[in-house]
Protein backbone atom coordinates (compact mmCIF):
# COMPACT_ATOMS: atom_id res chain seq x y z
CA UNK A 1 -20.82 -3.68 -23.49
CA UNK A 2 -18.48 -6.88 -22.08
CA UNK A 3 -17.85 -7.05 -18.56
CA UNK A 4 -14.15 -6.40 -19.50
CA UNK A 5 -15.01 -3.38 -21.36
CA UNK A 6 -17.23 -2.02 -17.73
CA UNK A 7 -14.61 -2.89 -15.43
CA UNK A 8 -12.34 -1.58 -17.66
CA UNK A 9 -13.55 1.72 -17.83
CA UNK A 10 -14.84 1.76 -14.07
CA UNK A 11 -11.17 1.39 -12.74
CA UNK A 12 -9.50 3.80 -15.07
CA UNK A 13 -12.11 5.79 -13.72
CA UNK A 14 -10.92 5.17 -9.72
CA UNK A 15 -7.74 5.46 -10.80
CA UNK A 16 -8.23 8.68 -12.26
CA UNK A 17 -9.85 10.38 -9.35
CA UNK A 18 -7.45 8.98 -6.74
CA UNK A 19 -4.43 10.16 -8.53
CA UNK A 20 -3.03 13.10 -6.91
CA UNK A 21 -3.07 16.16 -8.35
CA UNK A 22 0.12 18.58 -7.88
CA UNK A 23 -1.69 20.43 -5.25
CA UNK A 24 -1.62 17.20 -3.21
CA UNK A 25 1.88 16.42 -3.46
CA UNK A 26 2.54 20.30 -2.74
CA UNK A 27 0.26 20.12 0.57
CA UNK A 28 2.28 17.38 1.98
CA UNK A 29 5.43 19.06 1.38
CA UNK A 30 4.37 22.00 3.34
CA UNK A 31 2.82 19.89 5.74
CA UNK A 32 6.49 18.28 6.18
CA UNK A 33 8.08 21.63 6.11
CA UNK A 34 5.65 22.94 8.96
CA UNK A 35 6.78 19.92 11.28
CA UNK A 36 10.49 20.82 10.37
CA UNK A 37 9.71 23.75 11.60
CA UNK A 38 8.10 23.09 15.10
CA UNK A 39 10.94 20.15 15.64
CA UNK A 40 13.44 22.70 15.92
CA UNK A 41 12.12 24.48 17.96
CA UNK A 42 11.70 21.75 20.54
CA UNK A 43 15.05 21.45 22.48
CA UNK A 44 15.54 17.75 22.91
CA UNK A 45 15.15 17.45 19.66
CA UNK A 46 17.48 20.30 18.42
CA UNK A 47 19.36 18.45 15.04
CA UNK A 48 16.86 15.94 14.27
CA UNK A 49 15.63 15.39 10.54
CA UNK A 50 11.87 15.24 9.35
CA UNK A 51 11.64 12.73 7.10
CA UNK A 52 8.29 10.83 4.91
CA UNK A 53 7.56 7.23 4.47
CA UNK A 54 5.13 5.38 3.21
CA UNK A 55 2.83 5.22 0.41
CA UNK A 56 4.24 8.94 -0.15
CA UNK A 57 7.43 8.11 -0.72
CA UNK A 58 6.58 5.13 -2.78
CA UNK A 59 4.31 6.68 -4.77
CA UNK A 60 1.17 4.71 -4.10
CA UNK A 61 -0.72 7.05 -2.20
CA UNK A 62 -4.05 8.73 -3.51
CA UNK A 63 -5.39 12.41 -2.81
CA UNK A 64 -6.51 11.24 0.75
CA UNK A 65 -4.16 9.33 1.90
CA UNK A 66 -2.59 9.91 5.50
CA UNK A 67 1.14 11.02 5.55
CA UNK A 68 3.91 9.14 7.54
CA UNK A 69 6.67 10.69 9.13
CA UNK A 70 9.65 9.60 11.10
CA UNK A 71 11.88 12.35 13.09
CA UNK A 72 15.34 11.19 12.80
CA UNK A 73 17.53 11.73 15.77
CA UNK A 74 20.82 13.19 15.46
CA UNK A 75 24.07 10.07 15.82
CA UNK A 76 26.64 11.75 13.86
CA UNK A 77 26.99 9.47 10.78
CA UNK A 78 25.73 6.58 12.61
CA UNK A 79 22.35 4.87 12.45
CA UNK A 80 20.59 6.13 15.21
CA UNK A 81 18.92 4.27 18.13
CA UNK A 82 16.45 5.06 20.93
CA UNK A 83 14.25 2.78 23.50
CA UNK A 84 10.61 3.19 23.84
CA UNK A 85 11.10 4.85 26.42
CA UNK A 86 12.99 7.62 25.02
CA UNK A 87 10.54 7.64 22.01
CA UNK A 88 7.59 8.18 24.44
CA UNK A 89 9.12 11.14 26.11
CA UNK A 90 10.30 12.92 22.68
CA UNK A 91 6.62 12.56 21.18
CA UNK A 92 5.35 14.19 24.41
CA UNK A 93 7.58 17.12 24.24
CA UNK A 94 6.52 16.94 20.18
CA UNK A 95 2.81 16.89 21.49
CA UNK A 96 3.16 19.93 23.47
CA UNK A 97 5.11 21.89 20.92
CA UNK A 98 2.51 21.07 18.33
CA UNK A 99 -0.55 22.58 20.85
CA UNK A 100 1.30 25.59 21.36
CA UNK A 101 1.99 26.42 17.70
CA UNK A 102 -1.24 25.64 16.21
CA UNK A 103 -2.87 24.62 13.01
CA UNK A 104 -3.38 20.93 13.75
CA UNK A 105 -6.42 19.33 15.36
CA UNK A 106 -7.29 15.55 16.76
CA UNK A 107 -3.98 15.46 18.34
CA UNK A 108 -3.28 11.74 19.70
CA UNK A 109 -0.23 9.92 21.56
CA UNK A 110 -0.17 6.37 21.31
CA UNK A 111 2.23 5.62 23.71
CA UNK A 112 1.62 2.32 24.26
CA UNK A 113 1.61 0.57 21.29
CA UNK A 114 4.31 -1.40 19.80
CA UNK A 115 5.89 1.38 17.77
CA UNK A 116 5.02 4.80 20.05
CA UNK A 117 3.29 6.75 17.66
CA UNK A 118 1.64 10.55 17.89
CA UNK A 119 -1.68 11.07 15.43
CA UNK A 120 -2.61 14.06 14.28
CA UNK A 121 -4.37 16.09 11.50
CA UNK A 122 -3.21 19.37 9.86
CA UNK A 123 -5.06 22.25 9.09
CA UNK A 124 -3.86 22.20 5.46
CA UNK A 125 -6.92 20.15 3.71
CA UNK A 126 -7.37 18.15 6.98
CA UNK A 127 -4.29 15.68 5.91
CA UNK A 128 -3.69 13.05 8.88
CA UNK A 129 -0.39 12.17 9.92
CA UNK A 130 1.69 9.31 11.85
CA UNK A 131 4.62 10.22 13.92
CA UNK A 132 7.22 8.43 14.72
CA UNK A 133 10.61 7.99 15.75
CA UNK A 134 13.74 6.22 13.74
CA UNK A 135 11.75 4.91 11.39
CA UNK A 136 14.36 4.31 8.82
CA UNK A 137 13.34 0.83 8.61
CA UNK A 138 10.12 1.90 7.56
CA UNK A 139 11.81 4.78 4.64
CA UNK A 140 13.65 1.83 3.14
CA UNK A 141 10.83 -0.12 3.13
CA UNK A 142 9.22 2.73 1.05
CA UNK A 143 12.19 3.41 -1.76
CA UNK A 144 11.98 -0.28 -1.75
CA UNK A 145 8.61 -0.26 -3.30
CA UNK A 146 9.35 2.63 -5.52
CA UNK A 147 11.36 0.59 -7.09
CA UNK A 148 9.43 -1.86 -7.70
CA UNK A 149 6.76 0.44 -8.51
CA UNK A 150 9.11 1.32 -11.74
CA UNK A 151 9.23 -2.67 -12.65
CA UNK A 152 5.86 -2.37 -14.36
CA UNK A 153 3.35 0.70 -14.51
CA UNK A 154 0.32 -2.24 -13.55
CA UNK A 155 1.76 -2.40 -10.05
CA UNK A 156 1.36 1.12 -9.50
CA UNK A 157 -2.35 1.29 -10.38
CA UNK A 158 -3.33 -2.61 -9.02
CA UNK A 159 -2.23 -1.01 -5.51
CA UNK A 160 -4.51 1.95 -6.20
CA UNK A 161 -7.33 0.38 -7.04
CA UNK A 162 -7.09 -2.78 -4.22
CA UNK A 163 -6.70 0.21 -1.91
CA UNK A 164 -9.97 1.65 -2.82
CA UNK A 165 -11.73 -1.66 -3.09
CA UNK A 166 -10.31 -2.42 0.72
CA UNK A 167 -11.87 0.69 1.69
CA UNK A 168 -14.77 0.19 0.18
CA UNK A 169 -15.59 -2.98 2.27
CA UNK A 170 -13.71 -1.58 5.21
CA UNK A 171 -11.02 -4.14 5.13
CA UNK A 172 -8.45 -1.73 4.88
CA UNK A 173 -7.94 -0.55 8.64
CA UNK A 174 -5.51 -2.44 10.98
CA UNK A 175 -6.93 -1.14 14.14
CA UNK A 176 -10.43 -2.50 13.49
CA UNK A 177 -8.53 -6.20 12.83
CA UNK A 178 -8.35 -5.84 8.66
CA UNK A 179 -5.42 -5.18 6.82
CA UNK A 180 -2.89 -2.25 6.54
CA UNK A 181 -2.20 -0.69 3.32
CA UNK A 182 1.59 -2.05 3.95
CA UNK A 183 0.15 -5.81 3.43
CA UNK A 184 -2.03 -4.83 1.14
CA UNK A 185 0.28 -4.02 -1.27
CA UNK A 186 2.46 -6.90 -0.29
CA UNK A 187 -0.53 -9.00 -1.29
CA UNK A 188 -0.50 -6.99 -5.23
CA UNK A 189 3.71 -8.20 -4.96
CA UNK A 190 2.56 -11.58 -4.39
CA UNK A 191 0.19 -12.00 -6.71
CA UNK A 192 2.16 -10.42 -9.59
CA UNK A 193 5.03 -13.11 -8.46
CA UNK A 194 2.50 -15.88 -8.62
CA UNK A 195 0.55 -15.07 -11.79
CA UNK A 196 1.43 -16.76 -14.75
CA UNK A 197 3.53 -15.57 -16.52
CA UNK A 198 5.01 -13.85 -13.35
CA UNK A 199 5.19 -9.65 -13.32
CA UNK A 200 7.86 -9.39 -10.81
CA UNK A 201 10.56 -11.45 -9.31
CA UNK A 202 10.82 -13.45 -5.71
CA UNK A 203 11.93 -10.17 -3.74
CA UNK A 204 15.16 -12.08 -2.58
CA UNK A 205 15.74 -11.75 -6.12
CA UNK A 206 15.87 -7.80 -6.21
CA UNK A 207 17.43 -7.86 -2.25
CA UNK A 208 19.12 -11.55 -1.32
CA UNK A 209 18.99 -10.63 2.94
CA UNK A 210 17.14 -9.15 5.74
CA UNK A 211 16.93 -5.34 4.70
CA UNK A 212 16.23 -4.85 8.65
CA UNK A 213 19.70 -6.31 9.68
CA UNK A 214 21.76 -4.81 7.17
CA UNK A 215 20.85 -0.88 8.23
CA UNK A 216 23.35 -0.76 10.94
CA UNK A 217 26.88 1.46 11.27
CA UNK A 218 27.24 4.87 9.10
CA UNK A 219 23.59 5.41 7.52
CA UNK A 220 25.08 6.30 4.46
CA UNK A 221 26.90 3.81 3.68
CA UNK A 222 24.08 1.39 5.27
CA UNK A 223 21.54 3.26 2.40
CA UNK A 224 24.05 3.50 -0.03
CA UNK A 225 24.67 -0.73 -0.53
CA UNK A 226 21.14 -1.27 -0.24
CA UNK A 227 19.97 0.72 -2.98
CA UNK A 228 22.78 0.04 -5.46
CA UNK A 229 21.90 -3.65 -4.80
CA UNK A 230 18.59 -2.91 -5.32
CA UNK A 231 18.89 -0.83 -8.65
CA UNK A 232 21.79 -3.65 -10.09
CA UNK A 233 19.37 -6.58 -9.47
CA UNK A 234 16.12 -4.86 -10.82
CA UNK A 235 17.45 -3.70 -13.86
CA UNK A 236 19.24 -7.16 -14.82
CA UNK A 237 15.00 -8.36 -14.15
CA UNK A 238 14.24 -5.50 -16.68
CA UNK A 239 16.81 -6.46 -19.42
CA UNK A 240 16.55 -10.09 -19.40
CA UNK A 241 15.42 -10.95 -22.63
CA UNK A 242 14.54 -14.19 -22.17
CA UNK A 243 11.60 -13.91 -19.21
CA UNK A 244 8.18 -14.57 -20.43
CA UNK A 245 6.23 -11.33 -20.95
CA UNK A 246 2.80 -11.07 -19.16
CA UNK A 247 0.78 -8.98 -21.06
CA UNK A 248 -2.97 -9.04 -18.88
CA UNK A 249 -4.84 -6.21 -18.91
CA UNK A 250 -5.58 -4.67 -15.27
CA UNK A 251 -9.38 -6.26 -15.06
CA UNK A 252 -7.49 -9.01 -15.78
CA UNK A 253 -5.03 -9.38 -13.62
CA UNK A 254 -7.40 -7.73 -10.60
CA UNK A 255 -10.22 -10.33 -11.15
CA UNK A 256 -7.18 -12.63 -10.81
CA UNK A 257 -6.34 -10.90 -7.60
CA UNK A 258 -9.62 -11.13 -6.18
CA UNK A 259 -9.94 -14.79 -7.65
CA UNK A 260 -7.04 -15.45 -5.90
CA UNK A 261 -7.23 -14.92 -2.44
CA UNK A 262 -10.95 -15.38 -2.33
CA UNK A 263 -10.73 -17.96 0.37
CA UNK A 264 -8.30 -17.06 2.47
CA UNK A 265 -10.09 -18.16 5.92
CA UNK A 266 -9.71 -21.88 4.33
CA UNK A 267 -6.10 -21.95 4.17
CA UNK A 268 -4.75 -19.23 6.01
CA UNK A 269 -3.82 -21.43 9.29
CA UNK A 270 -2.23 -23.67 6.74
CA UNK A 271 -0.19 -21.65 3.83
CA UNK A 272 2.07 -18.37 4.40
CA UNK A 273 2.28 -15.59 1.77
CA UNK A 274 5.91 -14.99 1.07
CA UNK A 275 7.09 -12.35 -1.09
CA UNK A 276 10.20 -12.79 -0.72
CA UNK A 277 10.75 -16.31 -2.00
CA UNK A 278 7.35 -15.44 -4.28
CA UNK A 279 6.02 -18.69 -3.19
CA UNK A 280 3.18 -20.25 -0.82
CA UNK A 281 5.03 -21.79 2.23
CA UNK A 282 3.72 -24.10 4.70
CA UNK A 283 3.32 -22.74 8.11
CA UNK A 284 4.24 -26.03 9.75
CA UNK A 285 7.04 -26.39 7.65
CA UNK A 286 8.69 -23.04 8.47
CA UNK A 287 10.35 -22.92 11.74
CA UNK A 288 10.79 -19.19 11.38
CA UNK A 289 6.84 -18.69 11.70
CA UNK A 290 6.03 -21.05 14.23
CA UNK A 291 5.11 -20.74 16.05
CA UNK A 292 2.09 -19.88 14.25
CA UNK A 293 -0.41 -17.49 15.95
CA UNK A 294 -1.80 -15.28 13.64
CA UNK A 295 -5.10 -15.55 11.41
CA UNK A 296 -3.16 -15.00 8.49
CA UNK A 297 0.63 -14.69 7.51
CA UNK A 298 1.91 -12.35 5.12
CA UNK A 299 5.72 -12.40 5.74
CA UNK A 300 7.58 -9.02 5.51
CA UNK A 301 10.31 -9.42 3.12
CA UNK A 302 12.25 -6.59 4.93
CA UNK A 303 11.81 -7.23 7.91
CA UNK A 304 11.74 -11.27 8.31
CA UNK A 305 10.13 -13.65 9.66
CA UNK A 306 7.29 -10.44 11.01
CA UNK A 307 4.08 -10.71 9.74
CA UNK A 308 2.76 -7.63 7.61
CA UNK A 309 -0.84 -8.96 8.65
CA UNK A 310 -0.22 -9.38 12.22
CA UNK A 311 -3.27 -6.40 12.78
CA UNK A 312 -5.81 -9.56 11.21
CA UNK A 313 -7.47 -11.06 13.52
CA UNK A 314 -9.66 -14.28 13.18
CA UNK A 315 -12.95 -12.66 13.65
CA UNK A 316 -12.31 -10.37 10.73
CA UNK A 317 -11.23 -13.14 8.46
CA UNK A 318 -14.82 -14.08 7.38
CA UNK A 319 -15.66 -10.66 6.83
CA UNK A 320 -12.37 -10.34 4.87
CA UNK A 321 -13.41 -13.58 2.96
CA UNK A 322 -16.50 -12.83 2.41
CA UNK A 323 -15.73 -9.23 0.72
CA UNK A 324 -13.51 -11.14 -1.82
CA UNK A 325 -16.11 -13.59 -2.76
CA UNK A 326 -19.31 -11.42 -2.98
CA UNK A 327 -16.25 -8.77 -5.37
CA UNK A 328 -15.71 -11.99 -6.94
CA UNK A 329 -18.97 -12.70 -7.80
CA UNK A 330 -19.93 -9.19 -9.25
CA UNK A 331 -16.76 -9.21 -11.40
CA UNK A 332 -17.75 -12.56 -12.76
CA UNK A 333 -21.70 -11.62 -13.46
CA UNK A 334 -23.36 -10.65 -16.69
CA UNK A 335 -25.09 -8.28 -15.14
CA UNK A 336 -22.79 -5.41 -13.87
CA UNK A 337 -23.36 -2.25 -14.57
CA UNK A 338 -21.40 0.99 -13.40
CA UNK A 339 -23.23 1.47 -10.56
CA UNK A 340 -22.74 -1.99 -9.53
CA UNK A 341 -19.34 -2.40 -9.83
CA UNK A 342 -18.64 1.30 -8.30
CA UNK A 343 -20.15 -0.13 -4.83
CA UNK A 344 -17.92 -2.72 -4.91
CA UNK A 345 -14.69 -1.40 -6.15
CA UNK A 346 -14.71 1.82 -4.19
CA UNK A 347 -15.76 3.98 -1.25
CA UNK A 348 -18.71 6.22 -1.41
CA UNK A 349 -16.63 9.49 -2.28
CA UNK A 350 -14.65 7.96 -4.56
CA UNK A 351 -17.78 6.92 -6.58
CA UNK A 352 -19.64 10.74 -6.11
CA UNK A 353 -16.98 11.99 -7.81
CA UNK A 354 -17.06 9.39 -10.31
CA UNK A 355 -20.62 9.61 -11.03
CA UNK A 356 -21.54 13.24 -10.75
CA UNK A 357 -21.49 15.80 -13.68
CA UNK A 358 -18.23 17.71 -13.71
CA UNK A 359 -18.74 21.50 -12.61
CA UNK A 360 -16.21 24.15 -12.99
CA UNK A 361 -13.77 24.28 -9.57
CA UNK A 362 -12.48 27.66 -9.51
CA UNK A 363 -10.26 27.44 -6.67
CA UNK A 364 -7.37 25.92 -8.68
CA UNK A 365 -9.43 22.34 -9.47
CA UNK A 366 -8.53 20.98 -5.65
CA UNK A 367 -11.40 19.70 -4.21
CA UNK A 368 -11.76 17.37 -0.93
CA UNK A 369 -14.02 14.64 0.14
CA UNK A 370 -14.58 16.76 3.21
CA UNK A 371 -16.35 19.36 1.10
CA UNK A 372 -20.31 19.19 -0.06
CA UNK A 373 -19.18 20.09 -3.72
CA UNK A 374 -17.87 17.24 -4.63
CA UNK A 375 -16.35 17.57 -8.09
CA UNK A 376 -14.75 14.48 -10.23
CA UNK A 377 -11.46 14.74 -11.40
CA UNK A 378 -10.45 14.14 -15.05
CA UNK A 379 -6.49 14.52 -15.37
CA UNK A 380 -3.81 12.64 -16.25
CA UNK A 381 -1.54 10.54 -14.00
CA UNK A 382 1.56 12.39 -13.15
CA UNK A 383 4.97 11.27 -14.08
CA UNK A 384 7.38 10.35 -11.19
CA UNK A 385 10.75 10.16 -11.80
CA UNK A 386 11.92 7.14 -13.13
CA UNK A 387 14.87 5.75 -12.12
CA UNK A 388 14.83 2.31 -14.49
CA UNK A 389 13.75 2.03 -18.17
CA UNK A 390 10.77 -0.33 -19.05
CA UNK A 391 9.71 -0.75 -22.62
CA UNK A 392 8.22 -4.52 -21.97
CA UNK A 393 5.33 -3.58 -19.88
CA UNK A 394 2.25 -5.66 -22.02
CA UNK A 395 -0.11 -4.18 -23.46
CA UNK A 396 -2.79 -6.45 -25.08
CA UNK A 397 -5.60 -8.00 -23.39
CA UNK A 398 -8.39 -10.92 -23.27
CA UNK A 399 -11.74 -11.33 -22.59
CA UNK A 400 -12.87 -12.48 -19.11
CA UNK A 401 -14.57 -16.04 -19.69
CA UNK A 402 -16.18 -16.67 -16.21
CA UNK A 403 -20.06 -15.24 -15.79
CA UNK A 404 -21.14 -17.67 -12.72
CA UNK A 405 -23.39 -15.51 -10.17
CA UNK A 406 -23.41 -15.05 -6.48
CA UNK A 407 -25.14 -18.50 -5.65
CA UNK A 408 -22.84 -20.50 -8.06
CA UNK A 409 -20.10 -19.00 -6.45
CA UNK A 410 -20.66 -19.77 -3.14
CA UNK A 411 -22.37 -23.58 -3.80
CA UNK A 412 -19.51 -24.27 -6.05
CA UNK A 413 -16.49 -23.05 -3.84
CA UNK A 414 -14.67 -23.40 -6.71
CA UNK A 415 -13.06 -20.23 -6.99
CA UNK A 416 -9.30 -21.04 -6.06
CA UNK A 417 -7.02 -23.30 -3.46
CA UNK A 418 -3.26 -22.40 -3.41
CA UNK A 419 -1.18 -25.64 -4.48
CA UNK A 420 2.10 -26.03 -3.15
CA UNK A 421 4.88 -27.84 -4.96
C-alpha cells in the first residue's frame, strides 16, 4: 500500500472517531442549560445570558473537547462592560452557587489570570468547562470561524486532525507553554492562505478591520454589520470564477502542514504568522509587534496586533520543533505502517478506539475515553448547517514523492524556510 493510501486511511480514521456523535452535541446543550439554570438563581447575576464559544460554536470540536462559556451581563441593548474586578467577584458568587447545587466536580477560580476564569467539570460524561465573563469577543471570534469552516469542508477536518496530532505530542496545552487550540487552528488558516494554490483568502479579505474595535454601542447592531460583512465578502470568495482551484487531498495538504512549519524555532524570532494579511511578516519590520517578546508570533486577526501564541514559551519551542520534524519524518518514510503513524497522529485513546475490534455498545453507542470499554466509532460526519454554498471544494489527489528517513531529515535540514517577498 503507498504511504498516501496509509495516511489516507489512518486520518479518515481519527477523523471518524473524533467526530461527535448527536449525543455529544446534546450533552453540551444540557450542560449549557444546567448553568442557565444555576445563573439565575444567583442574584447579582439576575438577567444575565449563558452563552458558548469556542470550538463548539465553530464546529471544530471533537467528542472530548472542553466547552467554553461566557455569562453575558445584562446593559440593555448595549455591549456590556465589567473590570476584573467585577468579573472576580461574579465568578465567586458563580463558584458558590455551583457547590451548593451540585453535579459538578474539580471546581477552580482562576482569578488571577489575565481573563478571570472559573474551571470546572460536569457530571454529565465528565465534560470540562471555562467560565467567563463578556466574552463576546471571544463568540465572534467563533461564528467567525464557522464561517470559514463553510469555505471548504478540508478546513474542518485539517483542524481535527492537527488537534489530535498536538495532543498526541502534548503540544496542544497553553498552560504547560505549547499552543492553544485557538492558534492552532489559526496556524490550519495560514497555511491554507499560503499553500499554492491558496484555500482561503487573507482574512482582511473576508473582514477589512479590527473585529475587537468594531463590537461597541447596541450589540445587535454591533453583531449584525459584522456578520453581513462577513457572509457578503465570503461568498463573493466562493463565486469567483476565476481563483485557481486547489484540489490536494488532506495527506496532502497535512504533510504540507507539518512540512511547513517544521522549523519554527529557526525563524520564529524573525518572521510573524499573519492571517490576516495571509502573509509572513517581518517582526522588525512591524511596529505593531515590537516590540517583539514572544517565542513565536501568531497574530490574532480579530483581535490585532495580540498574539494567539503568546502561551509559547521558548523552552517549549524545541520540543514543539522537534514534534514537527520527527511527524515529518514518519509521514515521509517508506516504512509506516498503521501503528506507526497512529502514535504520531493521535493520542493514545484516540488510537484504542481506532485499533480495537468494534463490540456492540448498548447504551445508545456513546462511549467515553474515561471508560475501560473502549469502543471505536464508525459513523458518519454530521451535517451542520450551512450557511454558504460550495460546489468547488477539489477533489482529486497526488502521490506524495518525498521518502527521506529520520536521519536525512535532520542532517539535511532541508525541510522548509519561509521566504518573504
Amino acid at each position: 500500500m503507498s504511504t498516501h493510501r496509509m495516511l489516507d486511511i489512518v486520518l479518515n480514521d481519527i477523523i471518524q472517531v473524533v467526530t461527535p456523535l448527536q449525543e455529544d452535541r446534546a450533552i453540551r446543550y444540557a450542560i449549557i442549560n444546567d448553568l442557565r439554570s444555576i445563573v439565575e438563581s444567583v442574584e447579582n447575576l439576575r438577567g444575565a445570558t449563558v452563552e458558548p464559544y469556542g470550538s463548539f460554536v465553530s464546529d471544530l470540536f471533537t467528542r472530548w473537547s472542553d466547552l467554553d462559556i461566557s455569562v453575558e451581563l445584562p446593559n440593555g441593548s448595549h455591549i456590556s462592560s465589567a473590570g476584573k474586578k467585577r468579573k472576580q467577584t461574579l465568578l465567586g458568587d458563580l463558584l458558590r452557587a455551583l457547590k451548593i447545587n451540585g453535579g459538578w466536580s474539580n471546581l477552580q477560580f482562576i482569578s488571577n489570570a489575565r481573563v478571570p476564569i472559573l474551571k470546572l467539570k460536569s457530571n454529565r460524561q465528565g465534560i470540562s468547562c471555562d467560565i467567563s465573563i463578556n466574552n463576546l469577543q471571544g463568540q465572534m471570534k467563533s461564528k467567525i470561524l464557522l464561517w470559514i469552516n463553510n469555505i471548504d469542508g478540508r478546513f474542518h477536518d485539517m483542524v481535527l486532525v492537527v488537534k489530535e496530532w498536538a495532543k498526541a505530542h502534548k503540544i496542544n496545552n497553553s498552560k504547560a507553554g505549547t499552543f492553544n487550540s485557538y492558534s492552532l487552528s489559526l496556524l490550519v488558516i495560514f497555511h491554507f492562505q499560503t499553500c499554492v494554490p491558496a484555500i482561503l483568502p487573507p482574512l482582511r479579505d473576508i473582514y477589512p478591520g479590527n473585529m475587537i474595535d468594531d463590537l461597541r454601542g447596541v450589540r445587535a447592531d454591533a453583531e449584525n454589520l459584522i456578520e453581513e460583512t462577513c457572509h457578503a465578502n465570503i461568498n463573493q470568495f466562493i463565486s469567483d470564477k476565476s481563483r485557481p482551484i486547489n484540489r490536494k487531498s488532506l495527506p496532502e495538504l497535512f504533510v504540507e502542514f507539518i512540512r511547513k512549519f517544521a522549523q519554527m524555532d529557526s525563524w520564529g524570532s524573525e518572521l510573524g504568522i499573519c492571517p490576516y494579511t495571509g502573509q509572513w511578516e517581518q517582526i522588525k519590520n512591524n511596529m505593531r509587534w515590537l516590540p517583539k517578546t514572544y517565542s513565536i508570533f501568531v497574530e490574532d486577526p480579530f483581535e490585532q496586533p495580540g498574539n494567539s501564541a503568546r502561551s509559547v514559551n521558548i523552552g517549549q519551542l524545541e520540543k514543539i520543533t522537534n514534534a514537527f520534524i520527527r511527524t515529518y519524518s514518519i509521514l515521509t518514510s517508506k516504512n509506516q505502517n498503521q501503528s506507526s503513524l497512529l502514535t504520531y497522529l493521535a493520542p493514545p485513546h484516540v488510537s484504542r478506539l481506532i485499533t480495537q475490534p468494534a463490540i456492540p455498545n448498548y447504551s445508545g453507542g456513546y462511549f467515553h475515553p474515561s471508560q475501560p470499554q473502549l469502543q471505536r466509532a464508525v459513523h458518519q460526519r454530521p451535517q451542520s448547517q450551512r450557511h454558504f454554498q460550495n460546489d468547488r471544494q477539489g477533489t482529486s489527489s497526488s502521490s506524495l514523492t518525498s521518502s527521506r528517513g529520520p536521519k536525512q531529515v535532520h542532517q539535511s535540514q532541508q525541510i522548509w524556510r519561509p521566504r518573504i517577498q
